[in-house]
PDB file of N, CA and C in Angstrom:
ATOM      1  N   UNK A   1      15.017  -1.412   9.949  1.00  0.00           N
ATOM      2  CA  UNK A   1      15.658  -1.859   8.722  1.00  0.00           C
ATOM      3  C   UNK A   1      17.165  -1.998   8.926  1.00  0.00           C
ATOM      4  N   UNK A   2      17.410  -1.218   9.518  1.00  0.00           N
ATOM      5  CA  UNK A   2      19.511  -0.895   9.662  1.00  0.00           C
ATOM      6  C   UNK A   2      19.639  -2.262  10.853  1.00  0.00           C
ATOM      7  N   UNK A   3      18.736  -2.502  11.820  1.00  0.00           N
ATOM      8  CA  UNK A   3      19.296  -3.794  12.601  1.00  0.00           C
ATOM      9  C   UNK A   3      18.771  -5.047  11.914  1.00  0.00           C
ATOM     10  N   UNK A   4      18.143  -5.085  10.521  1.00  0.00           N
ATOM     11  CA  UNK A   4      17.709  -6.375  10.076  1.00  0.00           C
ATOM     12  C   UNK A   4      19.148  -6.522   8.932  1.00  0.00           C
ATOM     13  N   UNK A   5      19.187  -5.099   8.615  1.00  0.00           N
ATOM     14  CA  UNK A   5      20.690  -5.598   7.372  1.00  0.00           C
ATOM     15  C   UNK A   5      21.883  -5.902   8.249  1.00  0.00           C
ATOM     16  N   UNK A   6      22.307  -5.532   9.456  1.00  0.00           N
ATOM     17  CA  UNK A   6      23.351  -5.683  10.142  1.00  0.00           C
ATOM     18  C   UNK A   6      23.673  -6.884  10.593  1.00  0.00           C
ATOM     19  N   UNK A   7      22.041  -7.527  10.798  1.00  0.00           N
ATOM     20  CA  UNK A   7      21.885  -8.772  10.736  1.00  0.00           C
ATOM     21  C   UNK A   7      22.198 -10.050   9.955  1.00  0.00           C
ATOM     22  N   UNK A   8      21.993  -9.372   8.512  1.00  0.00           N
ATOM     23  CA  UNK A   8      22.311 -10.059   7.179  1.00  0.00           C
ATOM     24  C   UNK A   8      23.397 -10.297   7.104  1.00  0.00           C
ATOM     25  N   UNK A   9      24.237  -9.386   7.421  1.00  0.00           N
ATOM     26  CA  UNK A   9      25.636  -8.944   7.431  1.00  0.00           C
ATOM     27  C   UNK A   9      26.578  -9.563   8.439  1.00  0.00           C
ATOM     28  N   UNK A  10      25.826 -10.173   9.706  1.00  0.00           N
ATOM     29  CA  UNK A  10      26.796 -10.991  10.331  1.00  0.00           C
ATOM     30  C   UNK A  10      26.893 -12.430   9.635  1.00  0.00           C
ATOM     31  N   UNK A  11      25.539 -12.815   9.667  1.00  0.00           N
ATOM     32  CA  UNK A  11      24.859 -14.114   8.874  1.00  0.00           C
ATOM     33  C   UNK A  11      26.018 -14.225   7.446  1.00  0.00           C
ATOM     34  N   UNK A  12      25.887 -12.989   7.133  1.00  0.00           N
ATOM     35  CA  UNK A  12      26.907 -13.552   5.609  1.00  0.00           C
ATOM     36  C   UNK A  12      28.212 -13.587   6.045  1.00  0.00           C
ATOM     37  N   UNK A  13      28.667 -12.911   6.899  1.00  0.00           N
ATOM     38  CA  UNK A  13      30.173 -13.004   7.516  1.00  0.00           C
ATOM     39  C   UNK A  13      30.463 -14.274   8.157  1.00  0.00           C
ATOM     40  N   UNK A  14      29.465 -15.146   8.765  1.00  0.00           N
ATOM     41  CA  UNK A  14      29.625 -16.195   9.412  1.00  0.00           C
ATOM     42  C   UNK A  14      29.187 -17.661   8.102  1.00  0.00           C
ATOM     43  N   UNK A  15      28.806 -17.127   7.492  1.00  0.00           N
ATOM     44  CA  UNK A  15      28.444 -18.753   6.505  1.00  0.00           C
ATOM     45  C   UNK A  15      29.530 -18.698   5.808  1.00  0.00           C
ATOM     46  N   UNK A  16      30.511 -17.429   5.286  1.00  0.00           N
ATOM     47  CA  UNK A  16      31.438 -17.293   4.318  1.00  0.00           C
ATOM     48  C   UNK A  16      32.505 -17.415   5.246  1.00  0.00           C
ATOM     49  N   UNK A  17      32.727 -17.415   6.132  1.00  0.00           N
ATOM     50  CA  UNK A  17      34.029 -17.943   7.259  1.00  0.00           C
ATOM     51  C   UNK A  17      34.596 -16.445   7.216  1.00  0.00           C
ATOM     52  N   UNK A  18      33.872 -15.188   6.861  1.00  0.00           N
ATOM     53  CA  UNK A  18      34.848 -13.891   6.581  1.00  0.00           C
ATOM     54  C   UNK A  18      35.043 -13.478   8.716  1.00  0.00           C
ATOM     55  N   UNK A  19      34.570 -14.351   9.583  1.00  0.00           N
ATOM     56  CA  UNK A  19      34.423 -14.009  10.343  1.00  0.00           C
ATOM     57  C   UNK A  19      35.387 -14.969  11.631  1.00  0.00           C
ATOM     58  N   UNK A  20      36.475 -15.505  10.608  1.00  0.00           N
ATOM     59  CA  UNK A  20      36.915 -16.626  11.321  1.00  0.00           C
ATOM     60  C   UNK A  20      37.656 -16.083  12.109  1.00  0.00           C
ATOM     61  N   UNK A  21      38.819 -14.774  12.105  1.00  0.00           N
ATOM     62  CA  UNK A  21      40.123 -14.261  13.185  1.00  0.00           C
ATOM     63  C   UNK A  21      38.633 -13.724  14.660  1.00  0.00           C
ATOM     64  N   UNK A  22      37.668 -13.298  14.348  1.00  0.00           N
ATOM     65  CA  UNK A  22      37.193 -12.706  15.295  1.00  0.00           C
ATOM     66  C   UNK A  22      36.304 -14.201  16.229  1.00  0.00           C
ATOM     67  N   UNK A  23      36.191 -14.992  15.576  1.00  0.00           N
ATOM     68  CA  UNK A  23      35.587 -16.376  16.169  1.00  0.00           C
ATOM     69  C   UNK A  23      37.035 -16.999  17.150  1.00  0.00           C
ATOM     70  N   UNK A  24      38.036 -17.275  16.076  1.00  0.00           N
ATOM     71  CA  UNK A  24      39.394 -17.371  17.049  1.00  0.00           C
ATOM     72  C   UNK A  24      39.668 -16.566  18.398  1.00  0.00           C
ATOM     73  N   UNK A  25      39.574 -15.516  17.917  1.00  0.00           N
ATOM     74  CA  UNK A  25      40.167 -14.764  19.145  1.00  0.00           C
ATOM     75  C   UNK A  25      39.313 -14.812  20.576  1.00  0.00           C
ATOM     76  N   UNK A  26      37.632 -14.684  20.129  1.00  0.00           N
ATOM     77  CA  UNK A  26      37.071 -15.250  21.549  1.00  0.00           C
ATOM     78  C   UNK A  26      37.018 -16.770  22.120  1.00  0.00           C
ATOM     79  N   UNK A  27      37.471 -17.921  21.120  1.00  0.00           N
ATOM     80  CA  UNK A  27      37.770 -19.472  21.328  1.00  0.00           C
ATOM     81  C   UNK A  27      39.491 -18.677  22.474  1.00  0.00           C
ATOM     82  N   UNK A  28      40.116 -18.613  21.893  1.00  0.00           N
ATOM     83  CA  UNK A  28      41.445 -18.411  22.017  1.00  0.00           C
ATOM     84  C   UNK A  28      41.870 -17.396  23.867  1.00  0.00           C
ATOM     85  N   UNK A  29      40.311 -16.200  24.062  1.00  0.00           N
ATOM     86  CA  UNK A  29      40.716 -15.731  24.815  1.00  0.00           C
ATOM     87  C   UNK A  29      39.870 -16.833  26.045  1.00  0.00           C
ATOM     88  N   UNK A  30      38.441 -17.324  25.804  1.00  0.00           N
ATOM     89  CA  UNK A  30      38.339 -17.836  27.049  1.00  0.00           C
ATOM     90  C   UNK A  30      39.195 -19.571  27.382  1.00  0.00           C
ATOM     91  N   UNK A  31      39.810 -20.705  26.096  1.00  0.00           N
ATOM     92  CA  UNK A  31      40.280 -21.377  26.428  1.00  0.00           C
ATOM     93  C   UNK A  31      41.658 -21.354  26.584  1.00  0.00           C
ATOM     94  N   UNK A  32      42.533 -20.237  26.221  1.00  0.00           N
ATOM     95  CA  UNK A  32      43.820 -20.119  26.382  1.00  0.00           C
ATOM     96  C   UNK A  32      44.361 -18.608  26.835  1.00  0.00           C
ATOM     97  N   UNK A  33      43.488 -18.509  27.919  1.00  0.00           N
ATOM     98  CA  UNK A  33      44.013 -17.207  28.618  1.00  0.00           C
ATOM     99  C   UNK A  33      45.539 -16.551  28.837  1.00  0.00           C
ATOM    100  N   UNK A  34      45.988 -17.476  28.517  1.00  0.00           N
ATOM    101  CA  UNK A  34      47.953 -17.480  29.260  1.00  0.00           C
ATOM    102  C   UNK A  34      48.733 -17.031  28.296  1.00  0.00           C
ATOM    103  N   UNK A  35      47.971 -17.414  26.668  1.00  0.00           N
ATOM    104  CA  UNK A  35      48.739 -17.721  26.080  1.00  0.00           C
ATOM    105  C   UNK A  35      48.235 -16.189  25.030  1.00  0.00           C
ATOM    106  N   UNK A  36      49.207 -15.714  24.404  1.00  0.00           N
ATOM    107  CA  UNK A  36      48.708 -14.426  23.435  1.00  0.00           C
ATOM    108  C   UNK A  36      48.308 -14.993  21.797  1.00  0.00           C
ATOM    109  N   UNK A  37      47.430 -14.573  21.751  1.00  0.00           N
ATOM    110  CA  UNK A  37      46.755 -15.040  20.563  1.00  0.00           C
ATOM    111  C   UNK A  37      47.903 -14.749  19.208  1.00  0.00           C
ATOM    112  N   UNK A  38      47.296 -15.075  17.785  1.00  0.00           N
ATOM    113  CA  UNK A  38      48.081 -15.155  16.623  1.00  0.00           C
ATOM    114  C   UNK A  38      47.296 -13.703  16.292  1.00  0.00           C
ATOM    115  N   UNK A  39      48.570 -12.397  15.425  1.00  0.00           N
ATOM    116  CA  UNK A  39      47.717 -11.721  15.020  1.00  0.00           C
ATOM    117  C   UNK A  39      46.814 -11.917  14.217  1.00  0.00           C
ATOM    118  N   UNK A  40      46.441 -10.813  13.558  1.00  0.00           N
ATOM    119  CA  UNK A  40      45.638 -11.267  12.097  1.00  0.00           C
ATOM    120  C   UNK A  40      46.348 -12.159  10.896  1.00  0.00           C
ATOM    121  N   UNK A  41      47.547 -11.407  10.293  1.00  0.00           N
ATOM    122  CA  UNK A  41      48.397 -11.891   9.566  1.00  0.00           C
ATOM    123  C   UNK A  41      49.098 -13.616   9.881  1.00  0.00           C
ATOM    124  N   UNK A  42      49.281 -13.440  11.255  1.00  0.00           N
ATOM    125  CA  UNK A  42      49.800 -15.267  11.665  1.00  0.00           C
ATOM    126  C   UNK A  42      48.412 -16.096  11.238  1.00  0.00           C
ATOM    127  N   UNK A  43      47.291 -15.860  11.371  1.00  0.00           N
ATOM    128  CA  UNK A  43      46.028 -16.561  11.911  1.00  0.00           C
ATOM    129  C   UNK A  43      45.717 -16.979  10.585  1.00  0.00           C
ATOM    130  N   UNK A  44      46.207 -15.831   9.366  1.00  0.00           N
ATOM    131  CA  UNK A  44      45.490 -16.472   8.006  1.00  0.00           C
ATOM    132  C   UNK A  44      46.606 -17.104   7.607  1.00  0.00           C
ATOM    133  N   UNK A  45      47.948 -16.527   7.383  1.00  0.00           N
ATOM    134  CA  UNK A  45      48.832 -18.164   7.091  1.00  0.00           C
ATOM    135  C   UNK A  45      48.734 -18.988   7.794  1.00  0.00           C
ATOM    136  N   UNK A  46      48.501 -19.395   8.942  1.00  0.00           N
ATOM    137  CA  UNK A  46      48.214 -20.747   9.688  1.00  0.00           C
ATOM    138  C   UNK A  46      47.047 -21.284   8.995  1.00  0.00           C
ATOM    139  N   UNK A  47      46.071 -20.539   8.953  1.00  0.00           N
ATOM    140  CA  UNK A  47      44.724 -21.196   8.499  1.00  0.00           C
ATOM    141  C   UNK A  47      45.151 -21.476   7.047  1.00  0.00           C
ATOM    142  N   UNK A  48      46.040 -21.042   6.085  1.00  0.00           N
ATOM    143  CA  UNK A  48      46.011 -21.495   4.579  1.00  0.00           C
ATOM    144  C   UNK A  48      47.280 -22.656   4.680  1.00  0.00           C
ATOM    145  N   UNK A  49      48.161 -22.348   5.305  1.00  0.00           N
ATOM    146  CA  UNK A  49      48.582 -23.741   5.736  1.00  0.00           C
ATOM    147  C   UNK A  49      47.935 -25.504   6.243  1.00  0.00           C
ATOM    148  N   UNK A  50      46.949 -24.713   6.936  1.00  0.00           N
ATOM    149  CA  UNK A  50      46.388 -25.865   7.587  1.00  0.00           C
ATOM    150  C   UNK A  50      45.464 -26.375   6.523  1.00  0.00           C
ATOM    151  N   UNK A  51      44.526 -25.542   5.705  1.00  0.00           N
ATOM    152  CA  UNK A  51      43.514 -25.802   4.803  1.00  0.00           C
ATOM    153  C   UNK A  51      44.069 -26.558   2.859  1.00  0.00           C
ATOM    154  N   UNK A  52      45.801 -26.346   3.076  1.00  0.00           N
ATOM    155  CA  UNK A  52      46.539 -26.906   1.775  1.00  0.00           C
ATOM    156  C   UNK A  52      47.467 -27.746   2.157  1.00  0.00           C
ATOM    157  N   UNK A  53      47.970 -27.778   2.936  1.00  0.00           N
ATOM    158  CA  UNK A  53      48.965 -29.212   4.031  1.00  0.00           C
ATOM    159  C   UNK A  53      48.290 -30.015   3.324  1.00  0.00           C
ATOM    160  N   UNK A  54      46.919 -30.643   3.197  1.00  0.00           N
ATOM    161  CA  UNK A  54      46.513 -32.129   2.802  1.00  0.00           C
ATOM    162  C   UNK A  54      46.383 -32.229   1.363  1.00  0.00           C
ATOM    163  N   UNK A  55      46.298 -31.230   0.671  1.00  0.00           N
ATOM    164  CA  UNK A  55      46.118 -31.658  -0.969  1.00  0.00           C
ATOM    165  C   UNK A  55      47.291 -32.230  -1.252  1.00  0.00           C
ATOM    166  N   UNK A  56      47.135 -33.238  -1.751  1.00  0.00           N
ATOM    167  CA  UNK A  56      48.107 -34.049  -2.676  1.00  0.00           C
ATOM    168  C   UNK A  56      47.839 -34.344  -4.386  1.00  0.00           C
ATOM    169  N   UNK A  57      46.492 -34.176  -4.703  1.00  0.00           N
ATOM    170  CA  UNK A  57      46.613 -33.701  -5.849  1.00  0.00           C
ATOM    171  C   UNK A  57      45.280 -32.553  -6.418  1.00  0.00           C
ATOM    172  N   UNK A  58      45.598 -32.522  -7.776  1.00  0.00           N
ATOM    173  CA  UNK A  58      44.745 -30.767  -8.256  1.00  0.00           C
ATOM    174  C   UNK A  58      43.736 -30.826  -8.023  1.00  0.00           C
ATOM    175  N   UNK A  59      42.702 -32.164  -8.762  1.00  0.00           N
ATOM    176  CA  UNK A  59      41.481 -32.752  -9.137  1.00  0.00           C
ATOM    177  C   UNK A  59      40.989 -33.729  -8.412  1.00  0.00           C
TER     178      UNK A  59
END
């Protein structure tokens, strides 16, 4: 039962994007080895930057 909810629990972390700094960081460590990743805090203003940069309007 505890490895079928843990299960649930990645599944919901990954459809809700709650799992995006830890998806980055393994993109980030095997294609940009050289380079030091964004912490946590850089990674979500970049990402709310990047995700409101294009609205131009409300509706």
């Amino acid at each position: 039962m505890r490895a079928w909810l843990q299960q649930v629990r990645a599944w919901l972390r990954e459809v809700t994007g709650d799992d995006a700094y830890e998806r980055y960081l393994q993109h980030h460590h095997a294609q940009h080895p050289e380079q030091a990743p964004l912490d946590r805090q850089e990674f979500y203003l970049a990402e709310q930057q990047r995700k409101w940069s294009g609205v131009k309007r409300c509706c």
